[in-house]
Protein backbone atom coordinates (compact mmCIF):
# COMPACT_ATOMS: atom_id res chain seq x y z
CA UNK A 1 16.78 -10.81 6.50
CA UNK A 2 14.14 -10.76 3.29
CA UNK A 3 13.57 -7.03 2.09
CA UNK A 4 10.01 -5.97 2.32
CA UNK A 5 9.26 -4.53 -1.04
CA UNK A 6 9.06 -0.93 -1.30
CA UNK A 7 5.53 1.06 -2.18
CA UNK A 8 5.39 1.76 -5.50
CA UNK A 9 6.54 5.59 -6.92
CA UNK A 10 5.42 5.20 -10.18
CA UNK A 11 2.44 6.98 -11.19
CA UNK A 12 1.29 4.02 -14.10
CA UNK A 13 -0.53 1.44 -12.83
CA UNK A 14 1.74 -2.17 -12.48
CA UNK A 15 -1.41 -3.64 -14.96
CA UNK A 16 -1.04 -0.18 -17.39
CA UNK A 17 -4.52 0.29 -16.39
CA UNK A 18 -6.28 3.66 -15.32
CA UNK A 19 -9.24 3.61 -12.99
CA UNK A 20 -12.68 6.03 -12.91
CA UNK A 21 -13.63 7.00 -9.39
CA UNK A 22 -16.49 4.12 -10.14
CA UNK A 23 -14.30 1.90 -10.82
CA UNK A 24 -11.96 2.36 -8.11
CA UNK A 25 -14.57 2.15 -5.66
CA UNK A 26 -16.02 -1.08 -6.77
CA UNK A 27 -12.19 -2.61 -6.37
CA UNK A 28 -12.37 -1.58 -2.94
CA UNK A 29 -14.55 -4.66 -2.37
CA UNK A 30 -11.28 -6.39 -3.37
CA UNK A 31 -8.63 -4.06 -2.27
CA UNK A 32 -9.95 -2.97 1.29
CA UNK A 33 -8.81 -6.84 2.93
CA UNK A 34 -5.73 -7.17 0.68
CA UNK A 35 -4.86 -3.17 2.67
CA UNK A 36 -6.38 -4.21 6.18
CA UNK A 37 -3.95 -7.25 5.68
CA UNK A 38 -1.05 -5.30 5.11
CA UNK A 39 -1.12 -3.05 7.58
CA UNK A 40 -1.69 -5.59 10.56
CA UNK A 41 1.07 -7.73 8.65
CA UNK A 42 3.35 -4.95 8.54
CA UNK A 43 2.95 -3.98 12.44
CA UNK A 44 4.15 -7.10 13.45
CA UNK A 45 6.67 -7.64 10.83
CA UNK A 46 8.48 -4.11 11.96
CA UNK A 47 7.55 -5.55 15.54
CA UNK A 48 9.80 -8.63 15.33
CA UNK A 49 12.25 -6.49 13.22
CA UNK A 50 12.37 -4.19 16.44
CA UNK A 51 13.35 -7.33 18.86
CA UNK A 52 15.43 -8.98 16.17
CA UNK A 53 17.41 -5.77 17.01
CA UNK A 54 16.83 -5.80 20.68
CA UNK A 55 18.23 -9.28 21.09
CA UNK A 56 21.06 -8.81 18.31
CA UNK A 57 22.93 -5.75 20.83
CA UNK A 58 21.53 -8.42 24.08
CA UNK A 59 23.93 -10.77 22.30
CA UNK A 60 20.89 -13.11 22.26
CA UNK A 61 21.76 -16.88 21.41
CA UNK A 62 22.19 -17.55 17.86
CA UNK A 63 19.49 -19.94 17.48
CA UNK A 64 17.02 -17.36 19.08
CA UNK A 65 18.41 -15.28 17.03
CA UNK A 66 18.09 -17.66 13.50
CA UNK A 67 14.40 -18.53 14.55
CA UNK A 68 13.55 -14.72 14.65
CA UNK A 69 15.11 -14.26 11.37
CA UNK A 70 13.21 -17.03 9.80
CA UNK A 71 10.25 -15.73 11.16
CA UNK A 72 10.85 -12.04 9.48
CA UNK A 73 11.82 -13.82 6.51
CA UNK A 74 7.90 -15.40 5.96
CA UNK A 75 6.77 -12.59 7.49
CA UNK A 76 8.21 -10.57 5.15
CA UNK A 77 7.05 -13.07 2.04
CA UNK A 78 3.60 -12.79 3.43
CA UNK A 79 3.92 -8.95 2.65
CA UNK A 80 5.48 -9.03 -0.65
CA UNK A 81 2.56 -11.60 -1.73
CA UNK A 82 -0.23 -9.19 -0.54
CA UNK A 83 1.55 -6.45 -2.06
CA UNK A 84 1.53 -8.25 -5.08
CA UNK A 85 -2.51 -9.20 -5.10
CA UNK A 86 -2.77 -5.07 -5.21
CA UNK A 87 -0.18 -4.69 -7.84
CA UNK A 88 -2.70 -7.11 -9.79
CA UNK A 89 -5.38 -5.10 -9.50
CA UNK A 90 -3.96 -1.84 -10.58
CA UNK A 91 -3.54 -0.50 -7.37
CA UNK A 92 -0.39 1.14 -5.97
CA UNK A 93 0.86 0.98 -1.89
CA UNK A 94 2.15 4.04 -0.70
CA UNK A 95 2.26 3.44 2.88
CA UNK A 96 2.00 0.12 4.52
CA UNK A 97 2.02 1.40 8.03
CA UNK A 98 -1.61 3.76 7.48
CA UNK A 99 -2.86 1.75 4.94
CA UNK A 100 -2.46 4.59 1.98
CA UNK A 101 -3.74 3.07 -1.66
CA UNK A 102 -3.43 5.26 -4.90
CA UNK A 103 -5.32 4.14 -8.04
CA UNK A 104 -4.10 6.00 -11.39
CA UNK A 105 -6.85 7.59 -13.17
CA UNK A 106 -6.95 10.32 -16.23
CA UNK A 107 -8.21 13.35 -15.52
CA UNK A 108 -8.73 16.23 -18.29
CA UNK A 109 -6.35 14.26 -20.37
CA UNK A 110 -3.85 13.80 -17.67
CA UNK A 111 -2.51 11.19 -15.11
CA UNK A 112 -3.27 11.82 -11.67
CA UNK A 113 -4.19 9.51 -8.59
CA UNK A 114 -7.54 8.52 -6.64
CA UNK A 115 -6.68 8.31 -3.13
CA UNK A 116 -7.97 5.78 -0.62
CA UNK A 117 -7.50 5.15 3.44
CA UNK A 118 -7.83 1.80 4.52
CA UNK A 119 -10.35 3.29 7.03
CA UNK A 120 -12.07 5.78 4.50
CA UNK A 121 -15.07 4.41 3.42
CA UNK A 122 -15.23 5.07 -0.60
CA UNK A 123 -12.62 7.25 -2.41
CA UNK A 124 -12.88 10.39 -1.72
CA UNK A 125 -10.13 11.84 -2.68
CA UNK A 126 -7.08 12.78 -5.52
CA UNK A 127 -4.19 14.44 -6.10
CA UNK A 128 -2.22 15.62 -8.72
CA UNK A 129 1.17 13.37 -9.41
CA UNK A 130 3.74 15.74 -7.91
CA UNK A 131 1.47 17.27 -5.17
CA UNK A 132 1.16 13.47 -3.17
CA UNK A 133 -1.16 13.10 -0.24
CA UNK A 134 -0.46 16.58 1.24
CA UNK A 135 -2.23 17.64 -1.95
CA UNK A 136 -5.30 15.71 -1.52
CA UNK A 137 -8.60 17.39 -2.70
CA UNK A 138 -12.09 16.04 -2.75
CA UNK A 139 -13.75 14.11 -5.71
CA UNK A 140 -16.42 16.08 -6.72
CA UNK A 141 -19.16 16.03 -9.12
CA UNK A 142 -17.37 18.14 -11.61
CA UNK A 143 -14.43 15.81 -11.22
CA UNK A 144 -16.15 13.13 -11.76
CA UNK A 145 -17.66 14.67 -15.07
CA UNK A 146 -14.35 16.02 -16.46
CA UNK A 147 -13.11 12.91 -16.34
């Protein structure tokens, strides 16, 4: 079986580029469908993981068996590809199964992360590097202006 590609941990952008909250938000147009695809193609890939299991301790046939595995193997490729369209614009996956995006942005001279939902509407949201999403606070105006 193909390993799915693991959400990026690194705080720098895959391009080395940094985002503004305007920015980011005008890449949604782009990154909302690549994330909407991701998540639906991850729910089924950890679906037919879940029977490749199920039939593996059934002591399924092994061409039932090979067929499932070849399907998980595109499955998986399909993933990897879409996570590499975000990875091309700039932004990072940090959860394939809710959809979580983080877009690297400087803030008062330092690196910290926009964070989106793929069912939030605009970014509304950052965090500081070590805090993660439990650290989420709202973008406001005088974010925005501190840049």
């Amino acid at each position: 079986m193909t390993n799915l590609t693991r959400p990026v941990e690194s705080a720098e952008s895959p391009t080395g580029r940094f985002f503004t909250v305007e920015t980011a938000n005008r890449a949604l147009s782009l990154v909302r469908p690549i994330t909407a695809d991701i998540v639906k193609q991850y729910a089924e890939l950890m679906r037919s993981r879940t029977r490749f299991q199920t039939l593996s301790l059934e002591n399924a046939h092994d061409d039932e068996l090979e067929a499932l595995n070849d399907q998980i193997d595109a499955a998986t490729e399909r993933l990897n590809g879409l996570i590499d369209e975000l990875h091309d614009v700039g932004a990072q996956l940090k959860d394939p199964r809710t959809g979580l995006i983080d877009f690297p942005a400087l803030h008062e001279g330092r690196i910290v992360l926009l964070c989106w939902k793929v069912d939030e509407e605009r970014l509304a949201y950052w965090h500081e590097l070590e805090t993660g999403f439990g650290g989420r606070q709202p973008i406001t105006a005088d974010f925005v202006a501190a840049g």
